[in-house]
Protein backbone atom coordinates (compact mmCIF):
# COMPACT_ATOMS: atom_id res chain seq x y z
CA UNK A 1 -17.06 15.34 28.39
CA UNK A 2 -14.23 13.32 29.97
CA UNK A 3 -11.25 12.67 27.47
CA UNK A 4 -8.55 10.16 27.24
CA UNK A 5 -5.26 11.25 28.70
CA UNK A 6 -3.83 9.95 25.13
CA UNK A 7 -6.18 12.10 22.91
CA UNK A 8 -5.81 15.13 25.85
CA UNK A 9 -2.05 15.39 25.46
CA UNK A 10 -1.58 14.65 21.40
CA UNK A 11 0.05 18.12 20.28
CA UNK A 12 -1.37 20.25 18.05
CA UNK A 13 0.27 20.07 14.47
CA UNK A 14 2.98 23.20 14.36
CA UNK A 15 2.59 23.00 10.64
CA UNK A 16 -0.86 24.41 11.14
CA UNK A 17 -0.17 27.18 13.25
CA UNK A 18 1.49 29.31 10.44
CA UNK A 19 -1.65 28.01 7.77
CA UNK A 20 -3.66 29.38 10.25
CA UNK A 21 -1.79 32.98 10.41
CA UNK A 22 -1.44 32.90 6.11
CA UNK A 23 -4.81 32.40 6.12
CA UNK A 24 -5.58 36.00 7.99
CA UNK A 25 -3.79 37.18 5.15
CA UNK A 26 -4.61 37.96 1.50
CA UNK A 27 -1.23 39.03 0.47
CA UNK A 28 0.79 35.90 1.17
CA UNK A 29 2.81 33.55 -0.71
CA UNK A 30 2.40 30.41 0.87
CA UNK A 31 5.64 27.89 1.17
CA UNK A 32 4.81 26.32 3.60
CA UNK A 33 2.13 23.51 1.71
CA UNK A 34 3.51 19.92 1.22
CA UNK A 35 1.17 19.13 -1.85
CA UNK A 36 1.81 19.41 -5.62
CA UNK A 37 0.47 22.52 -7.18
CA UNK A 38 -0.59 20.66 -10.09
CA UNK A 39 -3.59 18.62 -10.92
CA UNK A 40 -3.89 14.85 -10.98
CA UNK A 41 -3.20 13.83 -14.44
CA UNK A 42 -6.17 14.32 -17.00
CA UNK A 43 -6.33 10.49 -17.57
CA UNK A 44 -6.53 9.46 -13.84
CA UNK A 45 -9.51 12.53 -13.64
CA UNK A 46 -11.39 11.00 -16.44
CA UNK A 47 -11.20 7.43 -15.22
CA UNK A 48 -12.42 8.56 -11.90
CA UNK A 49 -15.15 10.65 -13.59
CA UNK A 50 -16.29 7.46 -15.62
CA UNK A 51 -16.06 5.11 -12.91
CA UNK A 52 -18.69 7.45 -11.41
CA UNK A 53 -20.70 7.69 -14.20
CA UNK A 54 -20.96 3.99 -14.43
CA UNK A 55 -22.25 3.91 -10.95
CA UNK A 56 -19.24 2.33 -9.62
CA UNK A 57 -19.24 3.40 -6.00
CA UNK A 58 -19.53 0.15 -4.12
CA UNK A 59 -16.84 -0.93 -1.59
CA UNK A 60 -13.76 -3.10 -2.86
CA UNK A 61 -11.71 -5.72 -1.36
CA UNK A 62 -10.53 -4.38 1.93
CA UNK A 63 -7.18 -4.81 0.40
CA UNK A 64 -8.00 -2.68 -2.48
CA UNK A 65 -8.74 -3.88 -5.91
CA UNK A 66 -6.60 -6.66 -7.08
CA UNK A 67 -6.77 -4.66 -10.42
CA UNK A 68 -4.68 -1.97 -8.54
CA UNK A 69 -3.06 -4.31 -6.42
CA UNK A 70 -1.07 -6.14 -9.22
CA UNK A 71 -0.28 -2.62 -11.07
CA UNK A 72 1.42 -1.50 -8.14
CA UNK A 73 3.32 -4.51 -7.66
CA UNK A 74 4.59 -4.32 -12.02
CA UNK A 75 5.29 -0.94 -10.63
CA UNK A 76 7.86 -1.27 -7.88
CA UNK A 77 9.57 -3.75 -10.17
CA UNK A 78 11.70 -0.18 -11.12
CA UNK A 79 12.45 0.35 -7.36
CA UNK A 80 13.64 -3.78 -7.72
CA UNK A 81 10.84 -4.39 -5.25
CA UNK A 82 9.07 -7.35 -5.79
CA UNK A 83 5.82 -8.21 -3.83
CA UNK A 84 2.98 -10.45 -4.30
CA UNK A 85 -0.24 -8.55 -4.96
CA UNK A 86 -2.59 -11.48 -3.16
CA UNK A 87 -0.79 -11.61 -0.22
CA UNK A 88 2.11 -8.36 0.02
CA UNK A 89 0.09 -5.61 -0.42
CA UNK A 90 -2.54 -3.42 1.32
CA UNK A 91 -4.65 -0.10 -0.54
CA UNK A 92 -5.13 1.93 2.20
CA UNK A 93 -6.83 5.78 2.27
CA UNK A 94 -3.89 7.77 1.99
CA UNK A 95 -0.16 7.22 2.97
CA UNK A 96 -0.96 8.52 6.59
CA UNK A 97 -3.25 5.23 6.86
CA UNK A 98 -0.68 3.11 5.98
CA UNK A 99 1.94 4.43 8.36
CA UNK A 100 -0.93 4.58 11.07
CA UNK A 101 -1.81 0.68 10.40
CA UNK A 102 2.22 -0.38 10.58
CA UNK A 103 2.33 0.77 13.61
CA UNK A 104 -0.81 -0.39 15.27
CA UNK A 105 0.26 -3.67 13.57
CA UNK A 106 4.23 -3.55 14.63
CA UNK A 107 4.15 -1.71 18.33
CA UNK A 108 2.98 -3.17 21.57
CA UNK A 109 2.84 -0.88 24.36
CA UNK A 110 5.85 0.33 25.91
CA UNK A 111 8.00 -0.66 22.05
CA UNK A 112 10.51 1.90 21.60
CA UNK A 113 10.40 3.17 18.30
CA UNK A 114 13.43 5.01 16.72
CA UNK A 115 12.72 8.03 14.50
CA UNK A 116 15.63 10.11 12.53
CA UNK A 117 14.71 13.56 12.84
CA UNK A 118 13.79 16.17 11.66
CA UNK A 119 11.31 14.71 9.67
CA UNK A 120 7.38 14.60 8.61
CA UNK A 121 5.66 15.56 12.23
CA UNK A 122 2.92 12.56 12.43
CA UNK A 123 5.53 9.86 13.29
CA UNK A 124 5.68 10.95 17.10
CA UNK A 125 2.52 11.29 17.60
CA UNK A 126 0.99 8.06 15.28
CA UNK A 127 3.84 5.64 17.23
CA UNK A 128 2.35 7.29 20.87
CA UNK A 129 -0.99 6.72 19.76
CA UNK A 130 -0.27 2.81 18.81
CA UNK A 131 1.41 2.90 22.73
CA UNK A 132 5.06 3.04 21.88
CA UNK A 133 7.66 5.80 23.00
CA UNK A 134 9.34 7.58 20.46
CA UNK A 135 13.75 7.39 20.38
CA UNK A 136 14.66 10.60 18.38
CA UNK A 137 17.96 9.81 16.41
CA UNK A 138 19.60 13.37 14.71
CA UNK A 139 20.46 13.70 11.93
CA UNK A 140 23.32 16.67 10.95
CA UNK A 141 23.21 18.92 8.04
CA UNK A 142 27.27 18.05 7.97
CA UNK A 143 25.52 14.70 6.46
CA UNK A 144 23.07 16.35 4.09
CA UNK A 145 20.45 15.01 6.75
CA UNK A 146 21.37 10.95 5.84
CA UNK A 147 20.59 9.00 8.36
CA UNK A 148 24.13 7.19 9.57
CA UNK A 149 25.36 3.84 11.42
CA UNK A 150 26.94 6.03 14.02
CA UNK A 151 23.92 8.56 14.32
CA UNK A 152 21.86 5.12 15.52
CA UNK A 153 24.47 3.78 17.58
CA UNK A 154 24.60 6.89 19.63
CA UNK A 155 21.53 7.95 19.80
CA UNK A 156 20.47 4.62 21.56
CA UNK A 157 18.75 2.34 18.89
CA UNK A 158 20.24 -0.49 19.60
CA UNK A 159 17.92 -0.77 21.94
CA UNK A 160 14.55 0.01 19.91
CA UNK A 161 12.24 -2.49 18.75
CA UNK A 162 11.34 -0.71 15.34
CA UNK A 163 12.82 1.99 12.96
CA UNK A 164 11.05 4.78 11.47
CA UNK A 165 12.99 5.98 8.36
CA UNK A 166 11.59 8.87 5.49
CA UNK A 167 13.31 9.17 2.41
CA UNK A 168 13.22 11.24 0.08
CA UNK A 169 12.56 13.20 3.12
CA UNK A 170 9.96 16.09 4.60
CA UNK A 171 11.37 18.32 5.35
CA UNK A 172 14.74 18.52 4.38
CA UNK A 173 14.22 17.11 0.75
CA UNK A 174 17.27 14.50 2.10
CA UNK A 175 17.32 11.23 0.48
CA UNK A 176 20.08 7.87 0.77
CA UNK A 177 22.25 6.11 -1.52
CA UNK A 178 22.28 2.68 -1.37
CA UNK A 179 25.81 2.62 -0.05
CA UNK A 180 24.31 4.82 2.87
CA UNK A 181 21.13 2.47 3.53
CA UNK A 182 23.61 -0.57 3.51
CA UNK A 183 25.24 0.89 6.72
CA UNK A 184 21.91 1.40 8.07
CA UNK A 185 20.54 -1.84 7.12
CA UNK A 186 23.64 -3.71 8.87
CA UNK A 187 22.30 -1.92 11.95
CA UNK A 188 18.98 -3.14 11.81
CA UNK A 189 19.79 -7.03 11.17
CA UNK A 190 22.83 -6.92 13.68
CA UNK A 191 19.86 -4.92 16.60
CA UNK A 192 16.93 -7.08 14.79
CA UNK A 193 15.01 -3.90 14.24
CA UNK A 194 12.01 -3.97 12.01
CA UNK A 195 11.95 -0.96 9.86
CA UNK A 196 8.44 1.25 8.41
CA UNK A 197 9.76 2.69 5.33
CA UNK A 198 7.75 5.76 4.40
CA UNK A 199 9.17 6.22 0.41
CA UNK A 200 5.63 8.59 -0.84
CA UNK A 201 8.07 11.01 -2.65
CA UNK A 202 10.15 7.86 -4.03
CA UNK A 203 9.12 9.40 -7.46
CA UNK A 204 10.40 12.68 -6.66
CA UNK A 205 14.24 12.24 -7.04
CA UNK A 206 16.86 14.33 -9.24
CA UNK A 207 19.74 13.40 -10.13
CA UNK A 208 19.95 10.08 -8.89
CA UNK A 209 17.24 7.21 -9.03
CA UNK A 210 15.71 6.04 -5.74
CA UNK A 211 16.71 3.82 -3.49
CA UNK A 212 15.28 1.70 -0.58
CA UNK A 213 16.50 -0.36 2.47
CA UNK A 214 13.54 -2.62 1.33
CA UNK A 215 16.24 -3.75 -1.42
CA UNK A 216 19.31 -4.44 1.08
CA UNK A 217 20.09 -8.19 2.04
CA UNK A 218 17.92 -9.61 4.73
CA UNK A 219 15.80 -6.29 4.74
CA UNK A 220 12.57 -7.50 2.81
CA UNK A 221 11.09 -9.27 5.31
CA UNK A 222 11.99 -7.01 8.16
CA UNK A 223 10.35 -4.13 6.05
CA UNK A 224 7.10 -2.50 5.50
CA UNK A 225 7.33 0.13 2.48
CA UNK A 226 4.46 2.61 2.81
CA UNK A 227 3.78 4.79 -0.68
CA UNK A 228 0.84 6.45 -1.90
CA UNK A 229 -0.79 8.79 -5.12
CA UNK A 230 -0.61 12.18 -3.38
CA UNK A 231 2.70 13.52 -4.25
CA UNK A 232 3.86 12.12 -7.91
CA UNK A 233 0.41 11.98 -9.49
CA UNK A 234 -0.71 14.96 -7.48
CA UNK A 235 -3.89 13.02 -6.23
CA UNK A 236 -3.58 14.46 -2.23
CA UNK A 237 -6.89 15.14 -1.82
CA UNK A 238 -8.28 11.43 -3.47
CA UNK A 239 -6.26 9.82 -0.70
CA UNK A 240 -4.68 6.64 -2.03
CA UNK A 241 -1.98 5.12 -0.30
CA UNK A 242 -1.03 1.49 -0.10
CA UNK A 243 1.76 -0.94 1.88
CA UNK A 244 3.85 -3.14 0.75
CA UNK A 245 5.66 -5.85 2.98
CA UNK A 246 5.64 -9.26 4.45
CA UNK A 247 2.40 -11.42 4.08
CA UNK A 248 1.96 -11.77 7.59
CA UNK A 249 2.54 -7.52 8.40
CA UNK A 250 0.32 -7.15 5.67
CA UNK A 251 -2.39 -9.34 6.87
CA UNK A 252 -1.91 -7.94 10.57
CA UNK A 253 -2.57 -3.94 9.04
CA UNK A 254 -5.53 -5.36 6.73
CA UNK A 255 -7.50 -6.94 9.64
CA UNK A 256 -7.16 -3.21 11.58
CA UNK A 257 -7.93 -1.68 8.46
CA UNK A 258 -10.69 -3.77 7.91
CA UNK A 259 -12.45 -2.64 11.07
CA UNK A 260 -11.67 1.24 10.57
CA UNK A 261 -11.52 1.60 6.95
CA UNK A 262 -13.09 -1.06 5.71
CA UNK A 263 -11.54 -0.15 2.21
CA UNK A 264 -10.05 2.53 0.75
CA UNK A 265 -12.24 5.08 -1.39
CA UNK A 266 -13.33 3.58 -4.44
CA UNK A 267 -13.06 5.64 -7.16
CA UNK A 268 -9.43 7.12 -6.54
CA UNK A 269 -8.27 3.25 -7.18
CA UNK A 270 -10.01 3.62 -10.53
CA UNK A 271 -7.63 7.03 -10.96
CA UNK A 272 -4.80 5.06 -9.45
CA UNK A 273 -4.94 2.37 -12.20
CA UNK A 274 -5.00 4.97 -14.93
CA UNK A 275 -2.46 7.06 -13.54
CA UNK A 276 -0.14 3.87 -13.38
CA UNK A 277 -0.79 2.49 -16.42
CA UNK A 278 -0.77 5.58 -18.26
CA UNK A 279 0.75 8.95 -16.87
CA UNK A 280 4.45 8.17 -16.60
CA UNK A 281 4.72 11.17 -19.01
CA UNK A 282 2.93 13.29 -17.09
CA UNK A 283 5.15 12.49 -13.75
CA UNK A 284 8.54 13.14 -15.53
CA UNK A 285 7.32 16.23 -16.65
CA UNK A 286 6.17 17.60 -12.87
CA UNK A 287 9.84 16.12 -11.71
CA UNK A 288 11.37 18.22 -14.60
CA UNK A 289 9.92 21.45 -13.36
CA UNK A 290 10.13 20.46 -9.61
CA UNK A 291 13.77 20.69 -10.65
CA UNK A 292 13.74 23.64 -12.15
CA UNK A 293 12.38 24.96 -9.21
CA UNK A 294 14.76 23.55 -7.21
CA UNK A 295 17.88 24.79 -8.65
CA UNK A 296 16.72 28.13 -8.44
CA UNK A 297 15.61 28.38 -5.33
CA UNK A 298 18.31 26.74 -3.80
CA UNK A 299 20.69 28.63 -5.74
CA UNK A 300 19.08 31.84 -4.05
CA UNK A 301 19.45 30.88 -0.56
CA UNK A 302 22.88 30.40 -0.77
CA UNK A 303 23.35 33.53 -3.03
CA UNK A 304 21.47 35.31 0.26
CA UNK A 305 23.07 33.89 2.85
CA UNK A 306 20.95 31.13 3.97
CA UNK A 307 23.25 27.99 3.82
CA UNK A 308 21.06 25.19 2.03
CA UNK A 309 22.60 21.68 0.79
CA UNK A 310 21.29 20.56 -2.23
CA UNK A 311 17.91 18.51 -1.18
CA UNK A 312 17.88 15.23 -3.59
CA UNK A 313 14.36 14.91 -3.38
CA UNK A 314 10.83 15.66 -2.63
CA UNK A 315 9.56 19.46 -3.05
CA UNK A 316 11.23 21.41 0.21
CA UNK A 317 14.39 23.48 0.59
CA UNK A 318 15.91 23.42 4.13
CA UNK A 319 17.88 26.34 4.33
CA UNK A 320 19.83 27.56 7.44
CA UNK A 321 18.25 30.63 8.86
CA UNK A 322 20.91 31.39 11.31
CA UNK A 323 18.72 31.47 14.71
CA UNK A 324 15.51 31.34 15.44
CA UNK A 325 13.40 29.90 13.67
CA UNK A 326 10.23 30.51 14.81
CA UNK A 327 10.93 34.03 14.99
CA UNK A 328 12.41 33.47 11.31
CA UNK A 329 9.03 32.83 10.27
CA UNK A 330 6.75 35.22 11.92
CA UNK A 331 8.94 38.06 11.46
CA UNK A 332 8.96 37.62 7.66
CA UNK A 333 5.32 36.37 7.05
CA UNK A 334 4.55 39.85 9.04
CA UNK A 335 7.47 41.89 7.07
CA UNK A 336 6.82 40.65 3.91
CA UNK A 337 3.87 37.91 3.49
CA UNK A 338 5.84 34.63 2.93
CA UNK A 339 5.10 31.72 4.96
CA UNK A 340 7.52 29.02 5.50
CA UNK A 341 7.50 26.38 8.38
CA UNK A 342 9.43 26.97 11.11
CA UNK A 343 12.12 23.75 11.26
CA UNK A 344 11.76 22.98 14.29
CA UNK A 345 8.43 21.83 13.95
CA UNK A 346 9.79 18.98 12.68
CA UNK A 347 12.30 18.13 15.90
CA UNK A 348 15.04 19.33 17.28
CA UNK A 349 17.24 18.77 14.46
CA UNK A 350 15.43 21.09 12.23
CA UNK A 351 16.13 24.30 14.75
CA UNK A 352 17.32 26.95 12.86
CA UNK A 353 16.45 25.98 9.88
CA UNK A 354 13.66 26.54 8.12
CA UNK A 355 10.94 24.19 5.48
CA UNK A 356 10.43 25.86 2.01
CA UNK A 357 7.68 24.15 0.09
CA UNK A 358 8.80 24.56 -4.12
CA UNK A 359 5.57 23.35 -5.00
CA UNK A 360 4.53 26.51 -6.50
CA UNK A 361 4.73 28.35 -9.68
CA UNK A 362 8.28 29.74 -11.10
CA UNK A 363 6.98 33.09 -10.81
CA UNK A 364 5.61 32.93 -7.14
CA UNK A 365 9.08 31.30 -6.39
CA UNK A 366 10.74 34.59 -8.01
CA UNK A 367 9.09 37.07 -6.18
CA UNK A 368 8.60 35.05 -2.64
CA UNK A 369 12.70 34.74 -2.46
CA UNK A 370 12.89 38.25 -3.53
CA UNK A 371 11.25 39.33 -0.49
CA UNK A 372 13.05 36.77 1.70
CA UNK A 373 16.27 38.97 0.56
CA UNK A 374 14.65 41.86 1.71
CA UNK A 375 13.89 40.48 4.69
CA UNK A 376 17.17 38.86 4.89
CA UNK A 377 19.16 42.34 4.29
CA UNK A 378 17.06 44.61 6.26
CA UNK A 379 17.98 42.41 9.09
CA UNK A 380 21.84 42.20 9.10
């Protein structure tokens, strides 16, 4: 069987290469997942159980319900986001669907695309499969991993055609202040970049509400904002995503959706509009122990050795391993049965660091950092 050249050369995901040596294991503490250890909310489960039950399992609109579309739009009005639910915004299956869609509707072949790194691993790959060539543009841990006027301006994106940006961010937990995106968003109307927004942990934030270039002047309509269920409601494996953006980017992703998708999965968008009408409580209280988590695990990095800046978001650590990553991580899932991902997975701005997933229980974080210092002091 003959393949493309395009589907011949797509990498393999490094992410999956240390699931794959966890899995050999029974003894490991796996922090390497990026998905909630919690359950979807028990009111989004039972609306998706009675949905069934009522036999609801026909398609939808290929943009999604309108139901769902207009409680997504009431919900962005805390993000001071305001779309039209007719025309602004697409249901899609999953987050990944809606990036995937932007750029099949954004990128002609040969667009450069710019792309802050290190950050979530399917942007490279998703802009080469829409034809475009990736720009990488580091970021520095000096910055807490923002994303900065100068970083842009020196890595080349003037010249780009689109920007790529992920905050709260995978994998360094990173996330922008509004002064920071204005900066950034200066760049983009002075270059005319367009900008894909991917803001699926926008929920996740401590300390400090979230903000989005969607929101800077002139931004809107160069803007698509991609969010989704899977991370605040815990819903990863319903996949629900949606976009949110200019009618006529909107319209281009729904017409390739249309002819891939069709529409997203039905009864998740019965979850969705239970989970957004009614589990606010539920999501402050996973953010509330995500925190707790947080703080301690960051706190016992640094007390080790491992250098990590205080991540403002999301559910990863990024501390500084000192080296080599990769080895980082094989030596001590071998040593002592903890999987982390390597940080350089995620570019070359992530080398020698590493991702630590605190989307696990308080007392697997406790003893998984306890054998990091093990690890850590039997090899000074």
């Amino acid at each position: 069987m003959r393949l493309s050249d395009r589907a011949r050369d797509l990498p393999e995901s490094g992410i999956r290469k240390f699931f794959e040596l966890a899995e050999a294991r029974d003894d490991v503490i796996s922090l390497g997942v990026g998905e909630p250890d919690f359950s979807a909310p028990w009111a989004a489960r039972t609306a998706a159980i009675d949905s069934l039950e009522r036999g609801k399992t026909s398609y939808t609109s290929n943009r999604g319900m309108a139901a769902l579309r207009e409680r997504i739009a009431a919900h962005h009005e805390r993000y001071d986001q305001s779309y039209d639910p007719a025309e602004e915004i697409l249901v899609t299956t999953g987050a990944s669907e809606a990036v995937d869609l932007a750029f099949r509707a954004l990128v002609d072949p040969g667009d450069t695309v710019a792309v802050h790194e290190p950050t979530y691993i399917s942007y490279g790959p998703g802009i080469e499969l829409a034809g475009g060539e990736p720009l990488t543009v580091p970021t520095r841990a000096e910055d807490d991993f923002a994303l900065t006027r100068e970083s842009l301006e020196a890595a080349g994106a003037a010249e780009a055609d689109l920007l790529v940006l992920c905050y709260p961010n995978n994998p360094t937990g990173a996330t922008m202040t509004e002064e920071e995106y204005a900066e950034v968003a200066a760049f983009c109307r002075d270059e005319d970049l367009r900008v894909i927004a991917d803001e699926i942990y926008s929920a996740l934030t401590y300390g400090a509400d979230h903000a989005s270039i969607a929101t800077q002047p002139g931004m809107r309509e160069r803007t698509v904002v991609v969010n989704g269920f899977s991370k605040a409601y815990a819903m990863t494996g319903l996949r629900l995503g949606y976009a949110l953006g200019p009618a006529e980017a909107i319209d281009a992703m729904n017409r390739i959706h249309q002819y891939t998708m069709l529409s997203a999965p039905t009864t998740p968008q019965y979850a969705a509009i239970e989970a957004l009408d009614r589990c606010d409580d539920e999501v402050a209280e996973m953010v509330d122990e995500y925190n707790r988590r947080r703080r301690l695990i960051v706190s016992r990095f640094n007390e080790m050795g491992l250098d990590t800046f205080e991540p403002g978001g999301a559910f990863y650590a990024f501390p500084d391993c000192g080296g080599d990553d990769e080895a980082f991580a094989e030596e001590l899932l071998e040593a002592q049965g903890v999987a982390v991902v390597p940080g350089s997975v995620f570019g070359e701005g992530g080398e020698g660091h590493l991702r630590v997933s605190y989307a696990t229980s308080m007392r697997e974080l406790k003893e998984a950092t306890d054998r990091i210092a093990t690890f850590v002091e039997g090899r000074r």
